[in-house]
C-alpha atoms as a PDB file:
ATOM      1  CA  UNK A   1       9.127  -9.693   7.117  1.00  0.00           C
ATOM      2  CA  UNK A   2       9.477  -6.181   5.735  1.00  0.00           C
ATOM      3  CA  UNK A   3       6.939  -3.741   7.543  1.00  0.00           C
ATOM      4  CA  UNK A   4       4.113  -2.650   4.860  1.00  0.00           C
ATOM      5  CA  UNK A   5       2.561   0.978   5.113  1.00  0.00           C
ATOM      6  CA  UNK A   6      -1.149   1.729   3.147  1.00  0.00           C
ATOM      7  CA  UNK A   7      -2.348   5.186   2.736  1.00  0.00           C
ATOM      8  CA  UNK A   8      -5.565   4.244   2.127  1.00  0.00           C
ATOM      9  CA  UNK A   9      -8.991   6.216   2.694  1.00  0.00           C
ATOM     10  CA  UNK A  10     -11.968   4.140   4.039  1.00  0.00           C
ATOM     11  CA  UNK A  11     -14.549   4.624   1.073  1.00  0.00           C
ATOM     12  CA  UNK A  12     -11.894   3.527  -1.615  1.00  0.00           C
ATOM     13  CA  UNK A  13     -12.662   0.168  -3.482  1.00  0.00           C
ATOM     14  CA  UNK A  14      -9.131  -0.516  -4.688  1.00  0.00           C
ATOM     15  CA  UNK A  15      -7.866   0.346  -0.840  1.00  0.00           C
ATOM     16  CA  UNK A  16     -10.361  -2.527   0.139  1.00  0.00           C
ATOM     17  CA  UNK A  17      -8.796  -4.772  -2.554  1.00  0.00           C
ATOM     18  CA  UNK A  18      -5.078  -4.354  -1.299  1.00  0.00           C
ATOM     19  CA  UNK A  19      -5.930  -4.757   2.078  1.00  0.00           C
ATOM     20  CA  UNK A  20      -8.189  -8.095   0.971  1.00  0.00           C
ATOM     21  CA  UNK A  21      -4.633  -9.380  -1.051  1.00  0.00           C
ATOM     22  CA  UNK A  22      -2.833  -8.622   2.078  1.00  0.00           C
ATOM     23  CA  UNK A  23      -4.965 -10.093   4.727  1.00  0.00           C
ATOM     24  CA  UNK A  24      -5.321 -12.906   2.726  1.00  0.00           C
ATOM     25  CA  UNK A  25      -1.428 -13.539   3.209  1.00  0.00           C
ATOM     26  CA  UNK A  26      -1.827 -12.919   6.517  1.00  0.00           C
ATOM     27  CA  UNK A  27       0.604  -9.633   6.486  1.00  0.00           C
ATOM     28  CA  UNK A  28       0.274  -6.972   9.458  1.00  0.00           C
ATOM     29  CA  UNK A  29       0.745  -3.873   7.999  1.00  0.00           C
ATOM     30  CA  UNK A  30      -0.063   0.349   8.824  1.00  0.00           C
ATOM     31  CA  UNK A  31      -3.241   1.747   7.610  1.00  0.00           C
ATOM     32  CA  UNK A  32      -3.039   5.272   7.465  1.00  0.00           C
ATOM     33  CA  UNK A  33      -6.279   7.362   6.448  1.00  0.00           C
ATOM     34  CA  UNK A  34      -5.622  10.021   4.702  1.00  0.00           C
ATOM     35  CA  UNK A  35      -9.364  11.028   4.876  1.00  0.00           C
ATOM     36  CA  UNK A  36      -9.115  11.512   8.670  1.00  0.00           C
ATOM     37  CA  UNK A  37      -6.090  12.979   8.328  1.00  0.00           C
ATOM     38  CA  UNK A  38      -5.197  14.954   5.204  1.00  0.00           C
ATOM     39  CA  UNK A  39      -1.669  16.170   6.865  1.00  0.00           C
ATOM     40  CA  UNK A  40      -0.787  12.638   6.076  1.00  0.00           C
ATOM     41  CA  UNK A  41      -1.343  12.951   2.662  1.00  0.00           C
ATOM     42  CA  UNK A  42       0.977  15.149   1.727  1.00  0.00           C
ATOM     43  CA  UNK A  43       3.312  13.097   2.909  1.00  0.00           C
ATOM     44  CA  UNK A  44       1.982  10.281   1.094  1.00  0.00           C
ATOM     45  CA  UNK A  45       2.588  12.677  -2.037  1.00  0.00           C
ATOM     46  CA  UNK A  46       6.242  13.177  -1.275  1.00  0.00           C
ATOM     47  CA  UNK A  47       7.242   9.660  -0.328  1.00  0.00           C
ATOM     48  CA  UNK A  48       5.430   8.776  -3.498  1.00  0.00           C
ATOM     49  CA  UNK A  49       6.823  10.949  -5.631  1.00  0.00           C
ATOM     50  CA  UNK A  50       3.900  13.277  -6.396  1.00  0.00           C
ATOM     51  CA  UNK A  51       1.377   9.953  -6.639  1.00  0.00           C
ATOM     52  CA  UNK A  52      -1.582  11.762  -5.198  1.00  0.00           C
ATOM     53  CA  UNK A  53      -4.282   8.770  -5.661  1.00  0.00           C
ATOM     54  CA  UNK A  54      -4.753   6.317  -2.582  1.00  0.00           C
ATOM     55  CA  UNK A  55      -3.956   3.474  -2.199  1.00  0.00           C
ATOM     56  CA  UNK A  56      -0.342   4.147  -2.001  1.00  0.00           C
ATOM     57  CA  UNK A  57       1.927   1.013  -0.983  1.00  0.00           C
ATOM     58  CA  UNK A  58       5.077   0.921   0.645  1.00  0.00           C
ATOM     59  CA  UNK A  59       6.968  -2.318   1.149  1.00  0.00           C
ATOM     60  CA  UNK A  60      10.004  -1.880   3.510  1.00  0.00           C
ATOM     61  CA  UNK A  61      11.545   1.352   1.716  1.00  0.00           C
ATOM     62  CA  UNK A  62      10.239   0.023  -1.664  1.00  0.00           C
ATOM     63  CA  UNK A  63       7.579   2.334  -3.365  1.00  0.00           C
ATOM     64  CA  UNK A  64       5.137  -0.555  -4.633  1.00  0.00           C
ATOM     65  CA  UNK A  65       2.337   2.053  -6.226  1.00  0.00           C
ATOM     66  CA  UNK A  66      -1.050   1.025  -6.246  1.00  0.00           C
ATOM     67  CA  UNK A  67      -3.425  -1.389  -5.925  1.00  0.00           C
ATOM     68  CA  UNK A  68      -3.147  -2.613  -9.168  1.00  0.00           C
ATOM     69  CA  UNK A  69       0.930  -2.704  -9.486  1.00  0.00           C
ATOM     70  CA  UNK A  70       0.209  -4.764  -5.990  1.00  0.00           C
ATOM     71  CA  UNK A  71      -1.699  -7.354  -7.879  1.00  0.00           C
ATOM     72  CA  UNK A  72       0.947  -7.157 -10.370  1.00  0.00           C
ATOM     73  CA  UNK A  73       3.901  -8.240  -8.100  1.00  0.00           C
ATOM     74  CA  UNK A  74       1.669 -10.969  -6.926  1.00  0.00           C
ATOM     75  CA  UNK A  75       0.439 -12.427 -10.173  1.00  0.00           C
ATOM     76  CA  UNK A  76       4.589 -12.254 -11.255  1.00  0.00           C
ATOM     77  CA  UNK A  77       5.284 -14.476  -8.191  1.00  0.00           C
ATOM     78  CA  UNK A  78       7.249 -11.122  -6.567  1.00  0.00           C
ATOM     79  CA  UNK A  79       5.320 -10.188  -3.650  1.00  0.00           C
ATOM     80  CA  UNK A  80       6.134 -12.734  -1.456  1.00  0.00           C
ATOM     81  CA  UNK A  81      10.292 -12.461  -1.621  1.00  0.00           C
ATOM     82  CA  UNK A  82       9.408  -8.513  -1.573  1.00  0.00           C
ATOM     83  CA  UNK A  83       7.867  -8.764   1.776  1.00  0.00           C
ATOM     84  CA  UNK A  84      10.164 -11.412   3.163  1.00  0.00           C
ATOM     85  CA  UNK A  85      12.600  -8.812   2.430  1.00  0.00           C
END
């Protein structure tokens, strides 16, 4: 199983979502806030390539985007070989 990092902040709906698709699959991943601490955010920003809006999801060293191009990979029957690597 690839490791899975979030940059999420707590009071974000579509951070909620992700984590909901995720849990749901039963994957452990990394929560970082970015509201608790905004040092991390920046390098949130460079990792994803100037992206600047949470959530931000990283897949092993994949860049998967958002929330939305999460439910994307799903819907496309993609996540799960993605995160078995």
């Amino acid at each position: 199983m690839q490791p899975v990092t979030l940059y999420t902040t707590p009071i974000c709906p579509y951070c909620i979502a992700a984590k909901r698709l995720l849990d749901s699959k039963g994957v452990e991943y990394t929560d970082i806030d970015v509201m608790a601490d905004p040092s991390r955010r920046q390098e949130m920003m460079r990792k994803a390539h100037g992206r600047h809006t949470v959530p931000q999801i990283f897949i092993g060293e994949t860049h998967v985007g958002g929330c939305d191009d999460l439910h994307a990979l799903e819907r496309a029957g993609r996540l799960d070989a993605l995160l078995a690597g």
